[in-house]
C-alpha atoms as a PDB file:
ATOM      1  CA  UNK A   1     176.594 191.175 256.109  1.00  0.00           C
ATOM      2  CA  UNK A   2     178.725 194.041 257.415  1.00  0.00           C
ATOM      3  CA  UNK A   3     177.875 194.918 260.709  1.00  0.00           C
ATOM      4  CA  UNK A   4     180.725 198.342 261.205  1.00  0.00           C
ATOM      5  CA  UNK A   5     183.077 200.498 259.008  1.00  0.00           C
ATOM      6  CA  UNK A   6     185.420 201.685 261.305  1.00  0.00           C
ATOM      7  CA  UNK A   7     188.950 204.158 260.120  1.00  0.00           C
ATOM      8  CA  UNK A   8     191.409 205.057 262.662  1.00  0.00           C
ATOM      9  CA  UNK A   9     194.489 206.782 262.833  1.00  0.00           C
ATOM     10  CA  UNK A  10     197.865 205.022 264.421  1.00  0.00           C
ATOM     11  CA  UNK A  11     197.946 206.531 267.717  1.00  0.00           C
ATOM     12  CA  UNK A  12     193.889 205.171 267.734  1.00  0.00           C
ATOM     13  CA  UNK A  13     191.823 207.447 267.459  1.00  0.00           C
ATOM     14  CA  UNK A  14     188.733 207.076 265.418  1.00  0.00           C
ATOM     15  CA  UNK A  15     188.302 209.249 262.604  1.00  0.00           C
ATOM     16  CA  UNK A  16     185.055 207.427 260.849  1.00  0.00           C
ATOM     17  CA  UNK A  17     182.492 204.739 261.770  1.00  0.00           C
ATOM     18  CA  UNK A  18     179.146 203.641 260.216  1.00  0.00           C
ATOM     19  CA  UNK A  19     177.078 200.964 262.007  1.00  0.00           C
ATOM     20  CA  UNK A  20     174.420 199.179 259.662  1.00  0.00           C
ATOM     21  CA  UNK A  21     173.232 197.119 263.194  1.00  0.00           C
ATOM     22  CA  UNK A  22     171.833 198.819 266.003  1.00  0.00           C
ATOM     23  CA  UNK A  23     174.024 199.418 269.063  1.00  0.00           C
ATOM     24  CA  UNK A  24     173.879 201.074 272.335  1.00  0.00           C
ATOM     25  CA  UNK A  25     176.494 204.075 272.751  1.00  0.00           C
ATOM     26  CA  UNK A  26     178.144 202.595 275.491  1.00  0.00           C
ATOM     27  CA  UNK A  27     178.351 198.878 274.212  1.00  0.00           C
ATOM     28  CA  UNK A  28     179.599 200.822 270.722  1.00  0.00           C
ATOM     29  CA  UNK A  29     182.327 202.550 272.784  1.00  0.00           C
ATOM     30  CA  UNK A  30     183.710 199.660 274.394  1.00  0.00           C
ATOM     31  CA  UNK A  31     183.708 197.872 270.887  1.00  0.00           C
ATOM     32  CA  UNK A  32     185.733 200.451 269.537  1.00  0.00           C
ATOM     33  CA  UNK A  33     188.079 200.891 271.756  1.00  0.00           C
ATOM     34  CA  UNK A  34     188.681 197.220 271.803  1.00  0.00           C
ATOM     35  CA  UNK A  35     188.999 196.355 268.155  1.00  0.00           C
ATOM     36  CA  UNK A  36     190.869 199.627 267.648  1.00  0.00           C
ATOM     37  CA  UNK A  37     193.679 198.176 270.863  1.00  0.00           C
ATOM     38  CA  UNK A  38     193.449 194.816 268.863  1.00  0.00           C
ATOM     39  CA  UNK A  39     194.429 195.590 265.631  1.00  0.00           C
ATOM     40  CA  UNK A  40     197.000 198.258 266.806  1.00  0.00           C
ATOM     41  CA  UNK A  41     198.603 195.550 268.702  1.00  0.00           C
ATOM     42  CA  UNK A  42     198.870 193.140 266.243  1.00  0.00           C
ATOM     43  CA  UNK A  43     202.489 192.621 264.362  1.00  0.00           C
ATOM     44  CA  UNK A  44     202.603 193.039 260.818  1.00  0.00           C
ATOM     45  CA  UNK A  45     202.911 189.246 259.876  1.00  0.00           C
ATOM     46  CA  UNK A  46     200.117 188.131 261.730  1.00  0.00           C
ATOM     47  CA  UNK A  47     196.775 187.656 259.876  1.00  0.00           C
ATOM     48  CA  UNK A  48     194.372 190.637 259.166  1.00  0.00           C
ATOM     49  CA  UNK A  49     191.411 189.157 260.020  1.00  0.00           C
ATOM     50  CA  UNK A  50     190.711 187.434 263.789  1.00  0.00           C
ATOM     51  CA  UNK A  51     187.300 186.776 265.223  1.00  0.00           C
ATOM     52  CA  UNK A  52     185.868 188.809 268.232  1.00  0.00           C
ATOM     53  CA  UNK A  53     182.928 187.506 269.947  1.00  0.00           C
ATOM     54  CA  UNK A  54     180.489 186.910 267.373  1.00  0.00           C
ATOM     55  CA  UNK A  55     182.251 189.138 264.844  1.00  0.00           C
ATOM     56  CA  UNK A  56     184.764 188.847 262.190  1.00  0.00           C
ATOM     57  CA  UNK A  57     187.096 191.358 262.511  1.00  0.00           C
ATOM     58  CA  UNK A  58     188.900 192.458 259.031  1.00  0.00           C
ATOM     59  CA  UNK A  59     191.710 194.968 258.862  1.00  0.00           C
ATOM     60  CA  UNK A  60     193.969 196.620 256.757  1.00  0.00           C
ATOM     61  CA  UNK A  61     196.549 199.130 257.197  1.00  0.00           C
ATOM     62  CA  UNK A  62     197.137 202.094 254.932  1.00  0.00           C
ATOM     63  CA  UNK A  63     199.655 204.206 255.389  1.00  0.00           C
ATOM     64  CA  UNK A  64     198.843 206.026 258.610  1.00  0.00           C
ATOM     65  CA  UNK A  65     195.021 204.665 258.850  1.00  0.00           C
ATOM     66  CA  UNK A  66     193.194 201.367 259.855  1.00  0.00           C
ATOM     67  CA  UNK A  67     190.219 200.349 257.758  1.00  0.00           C
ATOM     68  CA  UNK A  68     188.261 198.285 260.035  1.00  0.00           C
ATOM     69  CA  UNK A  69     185.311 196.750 259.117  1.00  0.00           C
ATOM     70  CA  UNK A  70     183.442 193.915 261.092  1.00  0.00           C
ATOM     71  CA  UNK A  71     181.192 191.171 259.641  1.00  0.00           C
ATOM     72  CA  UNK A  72     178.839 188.154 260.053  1.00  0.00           C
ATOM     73  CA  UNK A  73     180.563 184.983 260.153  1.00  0.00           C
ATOM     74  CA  UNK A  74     179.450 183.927 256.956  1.00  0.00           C
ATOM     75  CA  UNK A  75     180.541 186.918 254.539  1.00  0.00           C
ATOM     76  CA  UNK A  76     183.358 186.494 253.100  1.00  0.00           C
ATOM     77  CA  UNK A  77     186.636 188.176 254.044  1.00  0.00           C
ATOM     78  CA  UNK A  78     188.614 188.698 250.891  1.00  0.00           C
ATOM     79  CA  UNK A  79     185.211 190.299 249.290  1.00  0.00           C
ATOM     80  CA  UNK A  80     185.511 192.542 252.307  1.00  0.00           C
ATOM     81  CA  UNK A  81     189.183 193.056 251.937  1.00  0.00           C
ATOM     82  CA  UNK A  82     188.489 193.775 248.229  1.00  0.00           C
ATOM     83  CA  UNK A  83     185.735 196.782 249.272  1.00  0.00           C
ATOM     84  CA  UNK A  84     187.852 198.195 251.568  1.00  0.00           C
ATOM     85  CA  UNK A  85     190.964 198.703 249.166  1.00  0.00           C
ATOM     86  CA  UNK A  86     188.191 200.264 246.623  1.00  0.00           C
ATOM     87  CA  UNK A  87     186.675 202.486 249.192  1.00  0.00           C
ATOM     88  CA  UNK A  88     190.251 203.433 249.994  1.00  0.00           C
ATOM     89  CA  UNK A  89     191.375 203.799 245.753  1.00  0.00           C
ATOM     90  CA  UNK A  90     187.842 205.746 245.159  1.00  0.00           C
ATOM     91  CA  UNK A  91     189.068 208.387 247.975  1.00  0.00           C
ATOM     92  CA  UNK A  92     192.714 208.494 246.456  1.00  0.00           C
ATOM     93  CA  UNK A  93     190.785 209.121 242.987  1.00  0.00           C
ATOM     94  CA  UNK A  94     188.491 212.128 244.773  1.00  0.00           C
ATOM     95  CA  UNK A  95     190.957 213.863 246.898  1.00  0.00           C
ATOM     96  CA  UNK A  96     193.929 212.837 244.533  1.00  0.00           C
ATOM     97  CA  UNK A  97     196.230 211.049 247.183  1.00  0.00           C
ATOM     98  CA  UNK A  98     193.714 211.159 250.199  1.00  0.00           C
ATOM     99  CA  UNK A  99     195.786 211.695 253.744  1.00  0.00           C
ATOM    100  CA  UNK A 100     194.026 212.143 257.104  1.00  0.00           C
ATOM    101  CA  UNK A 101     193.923 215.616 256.986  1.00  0.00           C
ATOM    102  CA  UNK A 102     191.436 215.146 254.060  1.00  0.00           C
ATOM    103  CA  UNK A 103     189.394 212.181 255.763  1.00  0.00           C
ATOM    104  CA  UNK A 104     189.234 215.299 259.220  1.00  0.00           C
ATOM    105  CA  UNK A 105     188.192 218.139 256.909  1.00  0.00           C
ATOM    106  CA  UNK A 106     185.329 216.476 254.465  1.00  0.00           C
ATOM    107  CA  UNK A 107     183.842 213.674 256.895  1.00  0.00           C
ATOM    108  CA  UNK A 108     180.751 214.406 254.914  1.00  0.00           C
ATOM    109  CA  UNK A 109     182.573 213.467 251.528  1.00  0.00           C
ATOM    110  CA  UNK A 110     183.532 209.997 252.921  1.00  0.00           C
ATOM    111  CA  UNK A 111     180.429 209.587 254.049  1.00  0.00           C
ATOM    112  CA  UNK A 112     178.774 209.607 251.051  1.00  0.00           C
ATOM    113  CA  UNK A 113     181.480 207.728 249.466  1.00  0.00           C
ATOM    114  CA  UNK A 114     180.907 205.132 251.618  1.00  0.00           C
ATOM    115  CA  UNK A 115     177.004 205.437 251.687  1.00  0.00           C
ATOM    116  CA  UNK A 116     177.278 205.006 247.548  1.00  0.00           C
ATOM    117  CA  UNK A 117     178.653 201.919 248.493  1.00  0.00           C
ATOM    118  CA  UNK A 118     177.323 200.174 251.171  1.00  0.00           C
ATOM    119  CA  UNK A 119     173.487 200.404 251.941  1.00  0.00           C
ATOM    120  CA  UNK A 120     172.676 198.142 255.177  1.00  0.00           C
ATOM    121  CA  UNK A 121     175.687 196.653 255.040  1.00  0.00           C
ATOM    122  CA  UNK A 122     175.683 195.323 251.857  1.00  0.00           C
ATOM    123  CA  UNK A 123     177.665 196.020 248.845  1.00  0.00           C
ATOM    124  CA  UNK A 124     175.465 198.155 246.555  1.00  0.00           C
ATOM    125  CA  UNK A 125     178.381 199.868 244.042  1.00  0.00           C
ATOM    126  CA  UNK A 126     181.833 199.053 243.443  1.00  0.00           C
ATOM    127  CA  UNK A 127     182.828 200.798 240.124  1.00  0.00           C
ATOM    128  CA  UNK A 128     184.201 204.044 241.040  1.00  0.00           C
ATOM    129  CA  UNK A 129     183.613 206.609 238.654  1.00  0.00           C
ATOM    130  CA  UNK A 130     179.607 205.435 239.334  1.00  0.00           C
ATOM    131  CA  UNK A 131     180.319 206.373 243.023  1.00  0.00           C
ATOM    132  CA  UNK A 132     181.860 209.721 242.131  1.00  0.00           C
ATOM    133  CA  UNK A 133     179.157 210.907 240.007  1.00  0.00           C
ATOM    134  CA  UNK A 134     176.507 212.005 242.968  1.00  0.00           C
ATOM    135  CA  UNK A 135     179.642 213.541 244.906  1.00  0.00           C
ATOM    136  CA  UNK A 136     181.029 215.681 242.163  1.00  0.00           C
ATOM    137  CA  UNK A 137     177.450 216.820 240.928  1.00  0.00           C
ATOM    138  CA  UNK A 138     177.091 217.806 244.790  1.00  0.00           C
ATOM    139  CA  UNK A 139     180.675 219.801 244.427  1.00  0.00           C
ATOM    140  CA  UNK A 140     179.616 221.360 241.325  1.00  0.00           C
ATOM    141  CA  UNK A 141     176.477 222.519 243.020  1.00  0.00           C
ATOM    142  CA  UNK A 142     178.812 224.304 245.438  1.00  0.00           C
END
């Protein structure tokens, strides 16, 4: 199960997170902080995925952004790698080549974007025009 969605920028700041397990704000904090120092640390030939307490941490770099997203032990981590470069290909189909700037301005986009694919930290949709179709009614509505 995933346990955190995290994106953040290179310098390490967060710019997204969605927790499907329940937290305290200060414990959450320190997480973030800490995963976010880890995988900015790490060299580029090292492994993507390291274990942090009793989570699996599993990253991947995009351009100028981290997808982070932690799981339980026993999910497996190229599935996860898989969703994340999906979540990341279904923003580059929305905002047609999605940059940071887009991820600042419509949080609430990516949001549902990633809420049409992940309910409680499980993978509920993967194809990505069915993810779209709830977003773009929403835009035309606008």
């Amino acid at each position: 199960m995933i346990k955190f969605f995290l994106i953040a920028n290179r310098v390490g700041q967060l710019r997204v997170s969605r927790y499907f397990e329940k937290i305290d704000s200060l414990k959450r904090q320190h997480l973030e902080s800490t995963i976010i120092s880890h995988c900015l640390k790490r060299i580029d030939k090292q492994c993507t995925i390291f274990q942090l307490e009793d989570t699996v941490i599993i990253y991947r770099k995009y351009v100028n952004l981290y997808l982070i997203v932690g799981t339980t032990p026993d999910e497996n981590e190229l599935a996860v790698l898989e969703l994340m470069h999906n979540f990341l290909e279904t923003l580059d189909l929305y905002f047609k080549k999605v940059s940071e700037l887009d991820i600042m301005f419509n949080l609430d986009r990516v949001y549902m974007i990633l809420d049409e694919m992940l309910i409680n930290g499980i993978v509920a949709q993967t194809t990505k025009d069915r993810i779209l179709v709830p977003i773009q009614m929403f835009d035309s509505l606008e």
